[in-house]
Protein backbone atom coordinates (compact mmCIF):
# COMPACT_ATOMS: atom_id res chain seq x y z
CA UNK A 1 6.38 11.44 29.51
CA UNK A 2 5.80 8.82 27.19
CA UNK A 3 8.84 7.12 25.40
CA UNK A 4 9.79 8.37 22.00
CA UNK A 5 8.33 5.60 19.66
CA UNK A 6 10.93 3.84 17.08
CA UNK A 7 10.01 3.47 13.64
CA UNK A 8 11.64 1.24 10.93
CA UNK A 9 11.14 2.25 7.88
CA UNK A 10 12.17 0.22 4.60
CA UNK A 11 12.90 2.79 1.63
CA UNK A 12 15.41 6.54 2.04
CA UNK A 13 13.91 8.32 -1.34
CA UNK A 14 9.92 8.81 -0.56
CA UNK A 15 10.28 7.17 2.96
CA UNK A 16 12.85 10.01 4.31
CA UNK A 17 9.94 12.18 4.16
CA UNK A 18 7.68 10.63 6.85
CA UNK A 19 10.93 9.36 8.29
CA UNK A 20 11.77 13.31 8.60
CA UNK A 21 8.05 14.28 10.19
CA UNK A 22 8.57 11.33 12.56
CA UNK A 23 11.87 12.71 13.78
CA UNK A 24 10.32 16.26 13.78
CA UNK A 25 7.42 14.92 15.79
CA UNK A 26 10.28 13.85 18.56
CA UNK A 27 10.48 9.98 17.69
CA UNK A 28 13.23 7.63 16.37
CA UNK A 29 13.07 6.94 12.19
CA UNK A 30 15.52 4.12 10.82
CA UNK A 31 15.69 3.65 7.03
CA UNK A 32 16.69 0.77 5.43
CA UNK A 33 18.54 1.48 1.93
CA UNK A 34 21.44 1.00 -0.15
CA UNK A 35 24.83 1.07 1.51
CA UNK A 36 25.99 4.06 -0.58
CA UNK A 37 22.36 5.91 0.89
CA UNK A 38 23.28 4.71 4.45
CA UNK A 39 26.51 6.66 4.79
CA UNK A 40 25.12 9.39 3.25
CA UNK A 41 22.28 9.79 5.78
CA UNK A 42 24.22 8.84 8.75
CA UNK A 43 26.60 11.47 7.48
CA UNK A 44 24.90 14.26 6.88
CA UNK A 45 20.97 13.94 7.74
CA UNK A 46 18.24 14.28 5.05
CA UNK A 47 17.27 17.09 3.66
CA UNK A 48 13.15 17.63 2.96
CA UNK A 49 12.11 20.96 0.99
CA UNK A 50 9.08 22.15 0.69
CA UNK A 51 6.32 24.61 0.36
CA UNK A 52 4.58 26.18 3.38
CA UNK A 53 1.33 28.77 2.76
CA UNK A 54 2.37 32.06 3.31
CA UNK A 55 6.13 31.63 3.14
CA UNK A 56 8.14 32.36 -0.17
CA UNK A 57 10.35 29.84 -1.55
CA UNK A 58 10.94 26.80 -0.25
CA UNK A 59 11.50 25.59 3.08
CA UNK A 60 14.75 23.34 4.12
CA UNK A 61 13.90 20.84 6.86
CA UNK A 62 17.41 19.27 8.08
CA UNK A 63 17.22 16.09 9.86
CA UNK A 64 19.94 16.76 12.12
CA UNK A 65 17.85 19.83 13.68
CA UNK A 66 14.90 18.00 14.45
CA UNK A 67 14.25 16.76 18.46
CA UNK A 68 14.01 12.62 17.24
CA UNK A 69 16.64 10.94 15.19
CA UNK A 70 16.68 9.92 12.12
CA UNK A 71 19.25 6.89 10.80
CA UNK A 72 19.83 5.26 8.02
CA UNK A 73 21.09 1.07 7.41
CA UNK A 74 21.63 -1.53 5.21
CA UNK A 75 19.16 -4.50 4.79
CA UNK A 76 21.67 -6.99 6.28
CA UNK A 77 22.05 -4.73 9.49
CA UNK A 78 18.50 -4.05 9.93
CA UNK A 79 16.66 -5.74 12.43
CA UNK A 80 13.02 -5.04 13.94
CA UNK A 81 13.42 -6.02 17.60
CA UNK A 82 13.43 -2.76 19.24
CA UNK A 83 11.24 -0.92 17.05
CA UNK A 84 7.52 -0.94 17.50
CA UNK A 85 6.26 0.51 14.46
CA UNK A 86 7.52 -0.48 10.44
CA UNK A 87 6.57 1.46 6.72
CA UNK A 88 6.81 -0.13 3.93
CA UNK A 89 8.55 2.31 1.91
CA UNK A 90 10.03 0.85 -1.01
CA UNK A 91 8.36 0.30 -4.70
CA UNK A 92 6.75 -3.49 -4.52
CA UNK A 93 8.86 -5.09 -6.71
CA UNK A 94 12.30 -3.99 -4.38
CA UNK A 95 11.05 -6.76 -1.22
CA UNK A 96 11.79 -9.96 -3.79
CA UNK A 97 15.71 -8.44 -3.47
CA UNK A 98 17.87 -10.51 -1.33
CA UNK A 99 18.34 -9.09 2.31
CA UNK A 100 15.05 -7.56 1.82
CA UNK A 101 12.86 -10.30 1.76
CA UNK A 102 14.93 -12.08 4.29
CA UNK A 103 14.14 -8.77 6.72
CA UNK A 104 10.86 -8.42 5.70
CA UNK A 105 9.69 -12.15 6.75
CA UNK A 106 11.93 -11.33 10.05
CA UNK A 107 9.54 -8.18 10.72
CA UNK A 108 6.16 -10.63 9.41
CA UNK A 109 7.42 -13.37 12.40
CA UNK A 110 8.18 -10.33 14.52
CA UNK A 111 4.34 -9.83 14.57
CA UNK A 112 4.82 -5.57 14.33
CA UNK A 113 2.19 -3.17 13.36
CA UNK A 114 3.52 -2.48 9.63
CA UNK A 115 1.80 0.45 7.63
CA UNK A 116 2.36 0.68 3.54
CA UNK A 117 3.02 3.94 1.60
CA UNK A 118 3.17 1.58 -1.83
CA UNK A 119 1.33 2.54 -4.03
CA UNK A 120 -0.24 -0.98 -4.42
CA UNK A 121 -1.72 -2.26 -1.60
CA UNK A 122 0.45 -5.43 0.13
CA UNK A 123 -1.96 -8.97 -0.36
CA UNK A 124 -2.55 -9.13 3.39
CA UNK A 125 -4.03 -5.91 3.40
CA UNK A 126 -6.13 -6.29 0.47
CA UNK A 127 -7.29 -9.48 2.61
CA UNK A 128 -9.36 -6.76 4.72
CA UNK A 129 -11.69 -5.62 1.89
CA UNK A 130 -14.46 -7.96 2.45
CA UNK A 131 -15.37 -9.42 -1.38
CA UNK A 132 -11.75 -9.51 -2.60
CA UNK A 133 -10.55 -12.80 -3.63
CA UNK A 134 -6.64 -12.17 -3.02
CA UNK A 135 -5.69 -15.79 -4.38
CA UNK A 136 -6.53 -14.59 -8.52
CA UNK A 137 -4.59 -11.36 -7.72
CA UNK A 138 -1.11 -12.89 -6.93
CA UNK A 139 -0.06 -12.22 -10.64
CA UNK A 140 -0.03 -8.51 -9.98
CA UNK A 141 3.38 -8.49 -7.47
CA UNK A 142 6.57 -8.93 -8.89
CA UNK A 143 6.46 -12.02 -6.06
CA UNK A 144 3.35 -12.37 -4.24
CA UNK A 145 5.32 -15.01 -1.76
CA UNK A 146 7.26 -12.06 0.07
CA UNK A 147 3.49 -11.41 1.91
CA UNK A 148 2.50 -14.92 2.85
CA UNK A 149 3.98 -14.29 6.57
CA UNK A 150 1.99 -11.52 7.69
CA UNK A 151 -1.28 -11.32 9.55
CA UNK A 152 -3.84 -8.86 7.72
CA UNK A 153 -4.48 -7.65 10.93
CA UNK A 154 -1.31 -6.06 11.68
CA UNK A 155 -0.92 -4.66 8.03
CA UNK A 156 -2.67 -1.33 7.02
CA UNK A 157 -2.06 0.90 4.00
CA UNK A 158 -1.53 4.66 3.68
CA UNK A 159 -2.11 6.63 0.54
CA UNK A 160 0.97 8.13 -0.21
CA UNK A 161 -0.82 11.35 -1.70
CA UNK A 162 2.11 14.03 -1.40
CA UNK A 163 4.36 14.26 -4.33
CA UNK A 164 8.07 13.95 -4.10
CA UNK A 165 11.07 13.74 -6.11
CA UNK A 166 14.80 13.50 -5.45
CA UNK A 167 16.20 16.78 -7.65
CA UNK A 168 18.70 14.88 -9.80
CA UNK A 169 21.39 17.74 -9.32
CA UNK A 170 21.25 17.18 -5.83
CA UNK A 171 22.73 14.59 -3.16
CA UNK A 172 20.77 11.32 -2.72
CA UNK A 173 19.95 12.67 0.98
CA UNK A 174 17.70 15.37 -0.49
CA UNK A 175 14.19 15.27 -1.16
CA UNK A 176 11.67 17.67 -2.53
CA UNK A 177 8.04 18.58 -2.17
CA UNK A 178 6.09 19.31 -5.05
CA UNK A 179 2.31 18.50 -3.84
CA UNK A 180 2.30 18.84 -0.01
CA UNK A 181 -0.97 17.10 0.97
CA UNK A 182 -1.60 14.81 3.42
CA UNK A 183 -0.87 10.70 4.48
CA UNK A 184 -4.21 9.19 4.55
CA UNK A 185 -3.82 5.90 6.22
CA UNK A 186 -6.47 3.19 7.42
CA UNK A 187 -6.85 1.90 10.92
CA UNK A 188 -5.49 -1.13 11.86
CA UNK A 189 -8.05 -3.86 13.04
CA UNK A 190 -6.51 -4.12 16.28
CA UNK A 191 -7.09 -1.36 18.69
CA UNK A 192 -3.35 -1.14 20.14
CA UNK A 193 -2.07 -1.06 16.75
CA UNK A 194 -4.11 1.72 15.97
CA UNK A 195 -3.08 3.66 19.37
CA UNK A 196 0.45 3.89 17.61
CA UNK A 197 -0.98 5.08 14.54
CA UNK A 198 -3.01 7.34 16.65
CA UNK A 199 0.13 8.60 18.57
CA UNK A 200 2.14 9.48 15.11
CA UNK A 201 -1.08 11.29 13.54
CA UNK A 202 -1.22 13.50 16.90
CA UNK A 203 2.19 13.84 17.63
CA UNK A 204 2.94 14.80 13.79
CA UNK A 205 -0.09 17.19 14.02
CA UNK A 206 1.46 19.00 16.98
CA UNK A 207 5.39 19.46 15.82
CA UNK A 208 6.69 22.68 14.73
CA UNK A 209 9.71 23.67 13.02
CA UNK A 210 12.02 26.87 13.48
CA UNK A 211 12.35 28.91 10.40
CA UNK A 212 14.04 31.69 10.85
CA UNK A 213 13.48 32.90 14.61
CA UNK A 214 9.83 31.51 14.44
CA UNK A 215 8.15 28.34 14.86
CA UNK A 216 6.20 27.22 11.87
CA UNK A 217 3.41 24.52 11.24
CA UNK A 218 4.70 22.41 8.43
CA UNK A 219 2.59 20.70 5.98
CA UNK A 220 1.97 17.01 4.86
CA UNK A 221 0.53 15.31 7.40
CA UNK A 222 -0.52 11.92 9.07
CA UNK A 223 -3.94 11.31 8.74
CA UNK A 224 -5.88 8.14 10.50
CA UNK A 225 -9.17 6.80 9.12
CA UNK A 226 -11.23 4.17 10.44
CA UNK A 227 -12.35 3.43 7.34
CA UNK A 228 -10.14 0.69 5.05
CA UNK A 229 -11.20 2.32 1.46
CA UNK A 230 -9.70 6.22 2.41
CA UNK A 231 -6.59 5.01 1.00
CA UNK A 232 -7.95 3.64 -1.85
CA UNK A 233 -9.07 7.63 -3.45
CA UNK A 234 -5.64 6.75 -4.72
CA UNK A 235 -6.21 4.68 -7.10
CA UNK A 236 -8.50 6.83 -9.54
CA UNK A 237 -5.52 9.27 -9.81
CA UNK A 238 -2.88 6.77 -10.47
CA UNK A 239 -4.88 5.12 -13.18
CA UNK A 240 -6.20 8.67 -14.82
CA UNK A 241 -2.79 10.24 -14.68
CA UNK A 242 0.35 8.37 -12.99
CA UNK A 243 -0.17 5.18 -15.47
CA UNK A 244 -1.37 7.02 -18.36
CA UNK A 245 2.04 8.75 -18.34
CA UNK A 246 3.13 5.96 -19.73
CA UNK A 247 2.56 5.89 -23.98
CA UNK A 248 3.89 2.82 -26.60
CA UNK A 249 6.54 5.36 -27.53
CA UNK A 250 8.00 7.65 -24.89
CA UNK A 251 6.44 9.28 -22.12
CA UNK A 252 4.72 12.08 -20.89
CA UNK A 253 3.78 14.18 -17.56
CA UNK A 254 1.20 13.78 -15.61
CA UNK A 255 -0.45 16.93 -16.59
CA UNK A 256 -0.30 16.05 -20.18
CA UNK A 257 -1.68 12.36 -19.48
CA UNK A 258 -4.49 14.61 -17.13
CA UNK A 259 -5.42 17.68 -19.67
CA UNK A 260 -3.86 15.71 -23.10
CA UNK A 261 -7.90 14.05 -23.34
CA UNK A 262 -9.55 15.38 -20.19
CA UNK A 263 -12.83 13.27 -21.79
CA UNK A 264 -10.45 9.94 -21.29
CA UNK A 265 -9.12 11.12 -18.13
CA UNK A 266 -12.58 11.57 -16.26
CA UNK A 267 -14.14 8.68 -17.51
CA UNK A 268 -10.91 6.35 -16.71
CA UNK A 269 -10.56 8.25 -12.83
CA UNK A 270 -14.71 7.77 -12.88
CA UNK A 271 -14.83 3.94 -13.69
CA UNK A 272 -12.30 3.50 -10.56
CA UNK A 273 -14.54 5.50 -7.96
CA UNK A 274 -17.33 3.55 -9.15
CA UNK A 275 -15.33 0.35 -8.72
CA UNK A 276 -14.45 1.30 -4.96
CA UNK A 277 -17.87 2.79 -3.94
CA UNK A 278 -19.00 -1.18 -5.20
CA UNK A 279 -16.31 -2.37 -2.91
CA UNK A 280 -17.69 -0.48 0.01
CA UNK A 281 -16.19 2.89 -0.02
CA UNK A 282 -18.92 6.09 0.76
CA UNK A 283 -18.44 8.23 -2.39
CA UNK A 284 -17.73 11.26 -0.28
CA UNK A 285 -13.68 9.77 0.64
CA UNK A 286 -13.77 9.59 -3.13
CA UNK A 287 -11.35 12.81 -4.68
CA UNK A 288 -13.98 14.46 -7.00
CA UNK A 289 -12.11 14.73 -10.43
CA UNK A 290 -12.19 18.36 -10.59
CA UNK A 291 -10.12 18.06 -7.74
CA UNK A 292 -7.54 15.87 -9.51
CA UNK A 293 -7.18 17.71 -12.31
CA UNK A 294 -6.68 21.16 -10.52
CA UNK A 295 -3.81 19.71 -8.91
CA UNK A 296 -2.50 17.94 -11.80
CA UNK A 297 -1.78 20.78 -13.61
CA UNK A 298 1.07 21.16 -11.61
CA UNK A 299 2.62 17.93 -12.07
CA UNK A 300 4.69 19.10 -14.93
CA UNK A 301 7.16 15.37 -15.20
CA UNK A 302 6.52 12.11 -15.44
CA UNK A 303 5.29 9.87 -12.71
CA UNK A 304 7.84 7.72 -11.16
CA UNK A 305 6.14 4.38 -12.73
CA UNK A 306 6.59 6.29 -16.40
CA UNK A 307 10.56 7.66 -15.57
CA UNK A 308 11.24 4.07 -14.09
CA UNK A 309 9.77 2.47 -17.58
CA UNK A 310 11.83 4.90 -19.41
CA UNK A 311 14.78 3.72 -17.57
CA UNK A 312 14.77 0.30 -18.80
CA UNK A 313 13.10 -1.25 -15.61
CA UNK A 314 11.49 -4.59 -16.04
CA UNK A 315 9.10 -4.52 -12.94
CA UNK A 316 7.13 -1.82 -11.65
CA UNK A 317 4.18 -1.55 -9.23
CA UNK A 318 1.47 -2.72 -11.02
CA UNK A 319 -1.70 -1.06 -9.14
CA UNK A 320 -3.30 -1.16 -12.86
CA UNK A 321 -3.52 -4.77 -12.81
CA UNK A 322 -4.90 -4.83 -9.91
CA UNK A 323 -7.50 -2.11 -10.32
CA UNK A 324 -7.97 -4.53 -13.53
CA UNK A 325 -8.71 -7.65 -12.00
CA UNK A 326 -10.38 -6.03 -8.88
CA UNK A 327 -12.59 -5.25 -11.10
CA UNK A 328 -13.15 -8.20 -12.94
CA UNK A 329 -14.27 -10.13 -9.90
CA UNK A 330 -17.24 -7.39 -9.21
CA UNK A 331 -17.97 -8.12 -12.73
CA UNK A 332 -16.79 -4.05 -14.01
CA UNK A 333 -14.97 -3.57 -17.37
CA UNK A 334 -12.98 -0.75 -18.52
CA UNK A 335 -11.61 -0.75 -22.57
CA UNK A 336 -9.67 2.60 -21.40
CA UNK A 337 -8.00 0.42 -18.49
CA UNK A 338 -7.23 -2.48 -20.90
CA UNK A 339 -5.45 -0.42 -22.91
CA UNK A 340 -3.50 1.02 -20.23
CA UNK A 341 -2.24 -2.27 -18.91
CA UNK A 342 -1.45 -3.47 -22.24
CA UNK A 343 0.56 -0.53 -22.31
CA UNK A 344 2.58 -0.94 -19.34
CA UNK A 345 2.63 -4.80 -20.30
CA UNK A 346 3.86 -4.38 -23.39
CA UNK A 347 6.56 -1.35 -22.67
CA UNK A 348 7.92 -3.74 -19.49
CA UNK A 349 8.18 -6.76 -21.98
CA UNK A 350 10.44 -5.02 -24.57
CA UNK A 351 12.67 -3.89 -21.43
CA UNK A 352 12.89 -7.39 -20.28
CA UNK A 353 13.73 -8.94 -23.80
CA UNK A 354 16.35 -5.88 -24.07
CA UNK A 355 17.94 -6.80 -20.99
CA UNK A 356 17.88 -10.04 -21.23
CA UNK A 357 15.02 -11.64 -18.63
């Protein structure tokens, strides 16, 4: 029998979902959070609910039932020797924080296999793409710096496609499905790398969970490409709907920013397929639209970029920058995506003059 892989995971709010299919699929997930999120977890477990075909309600996947283990720590007592596999977890801007940056150039020197659930991709991965000049897209990170250490062959992204939200009545430790699709996640250059990745997908694939006397196959899953644009489809749907939540007063759900000017939508989600297919990506990993808007309809809040601008935050992941500028270098303009990131721009500037920065 093979031993149980360990997994280091930076981020406890989206990551403690694959941390809890890791642990369900018999291997060893460590999350790196806040100290307050730490004792919680080590406490009492997480808590991931969601919704299974054929099964009414929801179903409540505890942490502390599953065959691996799953742990929580601080940033300061983090460390990845000992683990062979590391997600990147946490919203871009978060790895400029001190301790974080300090751990993640430990794990970049390290030399692990790292895979990203960020919505935009890390710099070395974006390396990869054969035609993208990486050096005119620093200006899209919060600090580009934070990625000089790693090797673009040991980075690869996943597109974090499920939808998840803490429920703000609940504990920090819980964590619920809304959209329970799949992790699509590139292959990493290297084959040995990609063995890992291979191991999770399979392993993942295979677990089962008791729910009530019977073992049940749960959704969301790990799913390895050997293509590097899969994870890209992403993009279109953050740019039609997760960044157009975002309005110069207020904000809105994604199903409004989907459905409020469907004509806007499609031509803003079609622009950004057409912009990866000239990258290199085969049309067919491309989401059709239809698609999209099906399952935005129920996406009835905000997207976390729009609820974190709402906040008063004065960095967020930027991925429509860097759809911007992507484009810009394949010579592609959109006036619809202009005007979204001169939204965003302008909404983060006010919250940094109101806070002080």
């Amino acid at each position: 029998m093979e031993t149980p892989l360990s997994v280091l995971i930076f981020g406890a709010s989206y990551g403690s979902l694959l941390a809890s299919k890791v642990a369900l699929a018999g291997h060893s997930a460590t999350m790196v959070c806040t100290p307050a999120e730490a004792e919680l977890f080590n406490r009492e477990g997480a808590i991931v609910r969601l919704p299974v075909k054929g099964r009414q309600g929801l179903v409540e996947v505890w942490s502390r039932a599953l065959p691996g283990r799953l742990s929580a720590c601080t940033p300061a007592q983090a460390s990845p020797a000992g683990h062979d596999f590391v997600v990147m977890g946490m919203q871009e801007p978060q790895y400029r924080s001190a301790g974080v940056r300090e751990l993640l150039a430990a794990v970049a020197k390290e030399k692990l296999p790292c895979m990203s659930i960020m919505n935009i991709p890390p710099l070395p991965y974006l390396a990869r793409i054969p035609g993208v000049q990486t050096a005119s897209l620093r200006d899209c990170y919060a600090e580009a710096a934070v990625w000089d250490g790693f090797d673009p062959n040991l980075m690869t992204l996943c597109s974090p496609d499920p939808q998840a939200f803490r429920p703000p009545e609940e504990k920090l430790n819980v964590l619920q499905v809304r959209l329970p699709t799949n992790f699509k996640s590139a292959r990493f250059e290297g084959a040995p790398q990609t063995a890992i990745l291979r191991r999770l997908e399979a392993d993942i694939e295979a677990a089962r969970f008791e729910a009530d006397g019977e073992r049940i196959e749960l959704p969301v899953k790990l799913k390895v490409h050997d293509s590097v644009f899969v994870p890209l489809a992403k993009w279109a749907m953050l740019l039609a709907g997760n960044y157009r939540c975002i309005q110069r007063a207020g904000v809105r759900s994604i199903r409004d920013a989907v459905h409020g000017d469907p004509e806007t939508s499609r031509s803003v989600y079609d622009w950004v397929v057409r912009l990866c297919v000239a990258l290199g990506a085969d049309a067919k990993h491309m989401v059709p639209f239809e698609k999209y808007a099906a399952a935005a309809q129920s996406l009835i809040t905000p997207s976390s970029a729009a609820r974190a601008v709402a906040a008063g935050a004065s960095n967020i992941e930027r991925t429509d920058r860097l759809v911007r500028e992507i484009g810009a270098q394949k010579g592609m303009r959109s006036a619809a995506i202009d005007e979204i990131v001169a939204v965003v721009d302008a909404r983060l500037e006010a919250n940094r003059a109101r806070s002080g920065q």
